[in-house]
C-alpha atoms as a PDB file:
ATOM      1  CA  UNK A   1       0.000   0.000   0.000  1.00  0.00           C
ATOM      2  CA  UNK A   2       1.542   3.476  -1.140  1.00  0.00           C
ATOM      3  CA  UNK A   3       1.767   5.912   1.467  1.00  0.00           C
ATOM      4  CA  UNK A   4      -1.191   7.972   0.148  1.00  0.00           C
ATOM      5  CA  UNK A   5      -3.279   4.945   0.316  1.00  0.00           C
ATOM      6  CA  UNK A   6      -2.521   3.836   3.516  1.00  0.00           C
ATOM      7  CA  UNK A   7      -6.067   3.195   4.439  1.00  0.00           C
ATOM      8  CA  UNK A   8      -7.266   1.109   1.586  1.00  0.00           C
ATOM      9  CA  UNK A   9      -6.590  -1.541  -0.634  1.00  0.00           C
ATOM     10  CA  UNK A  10      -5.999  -1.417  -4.523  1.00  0.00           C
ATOM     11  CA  UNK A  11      -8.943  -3.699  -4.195  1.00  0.00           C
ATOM     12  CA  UNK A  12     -10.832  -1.424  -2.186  1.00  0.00           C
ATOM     13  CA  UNK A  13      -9.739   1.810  -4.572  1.00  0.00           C
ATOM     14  CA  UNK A  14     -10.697  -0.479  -7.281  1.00  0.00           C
ATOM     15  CA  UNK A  15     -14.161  -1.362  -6.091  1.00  0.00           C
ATOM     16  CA  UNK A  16     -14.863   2.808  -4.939  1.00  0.00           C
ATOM     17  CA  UNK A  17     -13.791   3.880  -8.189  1.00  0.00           C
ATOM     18  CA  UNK A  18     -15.985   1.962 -10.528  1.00  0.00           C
ATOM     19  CA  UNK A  19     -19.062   2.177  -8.038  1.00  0.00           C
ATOM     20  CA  UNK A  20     -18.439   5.807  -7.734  1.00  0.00           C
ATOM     21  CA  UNK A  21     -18.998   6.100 -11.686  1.00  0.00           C
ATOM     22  CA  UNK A  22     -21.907   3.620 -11.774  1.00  0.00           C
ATOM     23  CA  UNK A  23     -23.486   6.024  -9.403  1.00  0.00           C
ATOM     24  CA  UNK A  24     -22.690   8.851 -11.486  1.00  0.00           C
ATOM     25  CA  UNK A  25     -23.637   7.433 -14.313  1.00  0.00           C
ATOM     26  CA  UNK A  26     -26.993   6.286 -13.046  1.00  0.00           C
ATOM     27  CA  UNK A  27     -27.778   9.720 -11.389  1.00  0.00           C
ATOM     28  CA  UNK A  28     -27.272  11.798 -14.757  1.00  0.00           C
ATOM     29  CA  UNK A  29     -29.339   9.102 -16.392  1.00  0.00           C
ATOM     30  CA  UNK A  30     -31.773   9.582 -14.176  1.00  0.00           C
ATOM     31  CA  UNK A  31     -31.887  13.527 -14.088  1.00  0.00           C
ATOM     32  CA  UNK A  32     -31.707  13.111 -17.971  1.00  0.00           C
ATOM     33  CA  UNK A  33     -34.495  10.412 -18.478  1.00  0.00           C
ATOM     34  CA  UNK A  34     -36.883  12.677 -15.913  1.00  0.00           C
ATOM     35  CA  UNK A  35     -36.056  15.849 -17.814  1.00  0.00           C
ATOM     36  CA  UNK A  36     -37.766  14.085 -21.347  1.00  0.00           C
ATOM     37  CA  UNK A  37     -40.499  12.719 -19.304  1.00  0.00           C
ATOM     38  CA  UNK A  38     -42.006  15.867 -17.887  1.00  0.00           C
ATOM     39  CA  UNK A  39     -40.859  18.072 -20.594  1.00  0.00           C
ATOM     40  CA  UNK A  40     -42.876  15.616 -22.856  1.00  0.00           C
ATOM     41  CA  UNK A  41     -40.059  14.823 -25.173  1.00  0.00           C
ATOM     42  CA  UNK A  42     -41.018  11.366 -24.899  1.00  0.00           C
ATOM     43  CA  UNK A  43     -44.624  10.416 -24.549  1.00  0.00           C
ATOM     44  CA  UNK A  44     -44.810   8.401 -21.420  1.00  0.00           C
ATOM     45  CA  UNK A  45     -47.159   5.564 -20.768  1.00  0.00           C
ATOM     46  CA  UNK A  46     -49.106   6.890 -18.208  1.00  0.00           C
ATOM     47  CA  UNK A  47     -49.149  10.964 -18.606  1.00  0.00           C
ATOM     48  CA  UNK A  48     -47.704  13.079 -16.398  1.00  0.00           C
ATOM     49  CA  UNK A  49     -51.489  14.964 -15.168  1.00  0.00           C
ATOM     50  CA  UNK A  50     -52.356  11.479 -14.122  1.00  0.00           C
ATOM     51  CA  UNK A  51     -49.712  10.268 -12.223  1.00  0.00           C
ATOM     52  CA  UNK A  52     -51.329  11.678  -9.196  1.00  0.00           C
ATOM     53  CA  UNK A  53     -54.858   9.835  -9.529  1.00  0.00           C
ATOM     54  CA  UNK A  54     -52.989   6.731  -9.050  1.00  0.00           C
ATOM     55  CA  UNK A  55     -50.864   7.483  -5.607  1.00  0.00           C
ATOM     56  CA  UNK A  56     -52.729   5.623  -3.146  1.00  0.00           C
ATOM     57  CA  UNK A  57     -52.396   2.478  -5.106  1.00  0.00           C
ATOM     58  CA  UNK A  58     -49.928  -0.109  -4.317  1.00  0.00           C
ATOM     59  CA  UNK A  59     -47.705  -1.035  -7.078  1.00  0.00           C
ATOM     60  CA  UNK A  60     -49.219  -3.995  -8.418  1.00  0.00           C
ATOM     61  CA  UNK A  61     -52.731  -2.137  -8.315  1.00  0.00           C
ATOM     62  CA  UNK A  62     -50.860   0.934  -9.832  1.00  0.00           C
ATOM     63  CA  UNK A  63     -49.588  -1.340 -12.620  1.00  0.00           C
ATOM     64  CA  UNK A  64     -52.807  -3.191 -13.007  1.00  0.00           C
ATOM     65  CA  UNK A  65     -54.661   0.365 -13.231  1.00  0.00           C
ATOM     66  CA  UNK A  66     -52.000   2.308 -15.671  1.00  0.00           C
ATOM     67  CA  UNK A  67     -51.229  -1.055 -17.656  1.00  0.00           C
ATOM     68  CA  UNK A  68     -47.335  -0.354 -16.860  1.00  0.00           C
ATOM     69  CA  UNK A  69     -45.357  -3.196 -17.376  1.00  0.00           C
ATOM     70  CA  UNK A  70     -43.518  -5.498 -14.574  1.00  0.00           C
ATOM     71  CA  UNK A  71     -40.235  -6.895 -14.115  1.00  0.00           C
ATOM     72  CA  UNK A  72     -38.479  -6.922 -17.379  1.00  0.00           C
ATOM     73  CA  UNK A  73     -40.851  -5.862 -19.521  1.00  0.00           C
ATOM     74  CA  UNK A  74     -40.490  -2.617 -18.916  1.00  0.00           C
ATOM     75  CA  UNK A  75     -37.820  -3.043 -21.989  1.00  0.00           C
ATOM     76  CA  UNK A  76     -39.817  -3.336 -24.337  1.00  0.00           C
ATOM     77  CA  UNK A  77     -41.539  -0.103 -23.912  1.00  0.00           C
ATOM     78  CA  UNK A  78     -38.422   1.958 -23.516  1.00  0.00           C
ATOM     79  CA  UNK A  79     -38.922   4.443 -25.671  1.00  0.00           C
ATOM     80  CA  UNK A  80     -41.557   5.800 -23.505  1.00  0.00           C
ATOM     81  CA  UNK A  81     -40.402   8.739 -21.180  1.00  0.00           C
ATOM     82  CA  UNK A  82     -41.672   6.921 -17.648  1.00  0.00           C
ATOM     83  CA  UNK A  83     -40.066   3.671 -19.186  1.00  0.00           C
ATOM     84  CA  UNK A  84     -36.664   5.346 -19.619  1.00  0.00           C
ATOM     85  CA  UNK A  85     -36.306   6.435 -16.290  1.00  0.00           C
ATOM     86  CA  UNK A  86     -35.705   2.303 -15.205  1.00  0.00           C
ATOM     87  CA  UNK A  87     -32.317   2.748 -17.190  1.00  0.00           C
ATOM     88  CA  UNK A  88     -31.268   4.702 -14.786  1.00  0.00           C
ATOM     89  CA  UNK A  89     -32.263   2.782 -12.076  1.00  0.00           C
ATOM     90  CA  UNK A  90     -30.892  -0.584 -13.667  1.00  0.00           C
ATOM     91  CA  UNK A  91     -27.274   1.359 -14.308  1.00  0.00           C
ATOM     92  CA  UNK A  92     -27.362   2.353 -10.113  1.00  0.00           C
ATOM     93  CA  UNK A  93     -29.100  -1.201  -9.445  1.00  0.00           C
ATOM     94  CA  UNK A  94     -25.802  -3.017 -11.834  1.00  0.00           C
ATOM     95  CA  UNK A  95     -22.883  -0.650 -10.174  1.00  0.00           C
ATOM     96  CA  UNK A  96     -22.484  -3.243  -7.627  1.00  0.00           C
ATOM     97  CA  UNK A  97     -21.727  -5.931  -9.563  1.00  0.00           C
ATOM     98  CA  UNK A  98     -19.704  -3.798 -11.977  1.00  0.00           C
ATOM     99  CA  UNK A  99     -17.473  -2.921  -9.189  1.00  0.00           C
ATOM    100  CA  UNK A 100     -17.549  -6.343  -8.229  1.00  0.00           C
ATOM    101  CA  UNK A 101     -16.253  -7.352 -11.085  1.00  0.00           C
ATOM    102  CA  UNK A 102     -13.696  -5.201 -11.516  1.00  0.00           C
ATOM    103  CA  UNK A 103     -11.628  -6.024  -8.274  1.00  0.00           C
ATOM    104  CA  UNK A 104     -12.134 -10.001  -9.617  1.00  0.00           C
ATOM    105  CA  UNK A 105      -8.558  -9.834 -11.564  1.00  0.00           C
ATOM    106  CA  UNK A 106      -7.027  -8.416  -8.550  1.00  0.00           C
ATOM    107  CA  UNK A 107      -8.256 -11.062  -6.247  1.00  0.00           C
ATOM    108  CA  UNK A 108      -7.028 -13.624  -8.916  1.00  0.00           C
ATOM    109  CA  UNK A 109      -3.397 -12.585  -9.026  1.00  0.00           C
ATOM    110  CA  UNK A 110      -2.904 -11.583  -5.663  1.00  0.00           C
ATOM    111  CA  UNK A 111      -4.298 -15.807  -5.510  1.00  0.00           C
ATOM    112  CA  UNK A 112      -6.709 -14.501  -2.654  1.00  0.00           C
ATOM    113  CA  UNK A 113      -9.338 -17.748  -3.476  1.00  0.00           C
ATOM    114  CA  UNK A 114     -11.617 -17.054  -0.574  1.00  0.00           C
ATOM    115  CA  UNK A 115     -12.021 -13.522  -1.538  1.00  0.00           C
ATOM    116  CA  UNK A 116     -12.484 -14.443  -5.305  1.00  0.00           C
ATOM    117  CA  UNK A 117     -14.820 -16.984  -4.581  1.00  0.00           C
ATOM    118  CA  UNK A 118     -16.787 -15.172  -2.472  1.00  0.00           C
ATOM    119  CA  UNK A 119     -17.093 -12.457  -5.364  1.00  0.00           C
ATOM    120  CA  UNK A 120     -17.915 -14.552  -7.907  1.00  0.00           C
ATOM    121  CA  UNK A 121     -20.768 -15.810  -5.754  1.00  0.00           C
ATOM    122  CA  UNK A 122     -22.064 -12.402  -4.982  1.00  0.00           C
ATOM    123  CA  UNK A 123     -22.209 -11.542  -8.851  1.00  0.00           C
ATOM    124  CA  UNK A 124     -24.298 -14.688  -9.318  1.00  0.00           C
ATOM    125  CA  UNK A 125     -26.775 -14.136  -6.321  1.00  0.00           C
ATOM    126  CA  UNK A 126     -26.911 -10.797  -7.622  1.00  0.00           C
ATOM    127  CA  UNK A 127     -27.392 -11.570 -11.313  1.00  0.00           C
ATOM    128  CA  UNK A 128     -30.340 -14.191 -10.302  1.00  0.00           C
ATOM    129  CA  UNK A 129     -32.251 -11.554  -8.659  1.00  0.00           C
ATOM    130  CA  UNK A 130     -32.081  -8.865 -10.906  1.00  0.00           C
ATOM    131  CA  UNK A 131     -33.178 -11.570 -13.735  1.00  0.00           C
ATOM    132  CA  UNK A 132     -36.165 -12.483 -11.575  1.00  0.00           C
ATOM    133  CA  UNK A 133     -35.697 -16.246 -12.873  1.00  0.00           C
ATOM    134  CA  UNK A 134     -36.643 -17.161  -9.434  1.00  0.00           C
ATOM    135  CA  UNK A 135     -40.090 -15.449  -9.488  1.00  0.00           C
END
């Protein structure tokens, strides 16, 4: 450890750096995606002067009422301004394992099996819920 970096890890540094950009990412996404939706760029799939008839629903009765899709198929109406906004969300949701990821090749050459192993487990726990294969 340099003397700068006294307090963490490469790994550490590593992991901090690329979550720190997911988080970016996803935030300017999100500021971005929110922008076209009420500035009507995009037509959304349930208009913005009816979001508010619908706030005392719960969100499957919400999505039953509106017709907005759930889980992943959200996707396939993308181009729709509310739809766009779960980019966002997926890029903050996905910085985790990105980061996770990233600190895998360190792990591997510094031959720290536990720590890799543990990773690698972590991405996979957190790739099967985000698919919602498991539903």
């Amino acid at each position: 450890m340099s003397e700068q970096n006294k307090y963490a890890s490469e790994e550490q540094l590593r992991f901090a750096k690329v979550m720190g950009a997911g988080v970016k990412l996803g935030f300017v996404m999100l500021v971005v995606s929110f922008a076209l939706y009420m500035t009507g760029v995009l037509q959304p799939l349930v208009p913005v002067d009816q979001v508010s008839h619908y706030w005392g629903l719960s969100a499957a009765e919400y999505a039953k009422a509106t017709g907005t899709p759930t889980g992943w198929a959200w996707v396939k109406d993308i181009a729709k301004g509310d739809m766009l906004n779960y980019v966002g969300i997926v890029v903050l949701a996905s910085a985790s394992i990105a980061s996770s990821l990233a600190i895998l090749p360190l792990f591997a050459r510094q031959g720290e099996k536990a720590h890799l192993i543990i990773s690698i487990l972590l991405i996979l726990v957190l790739l099967v819920s985000a698919s919602n294969i498991l539903h």
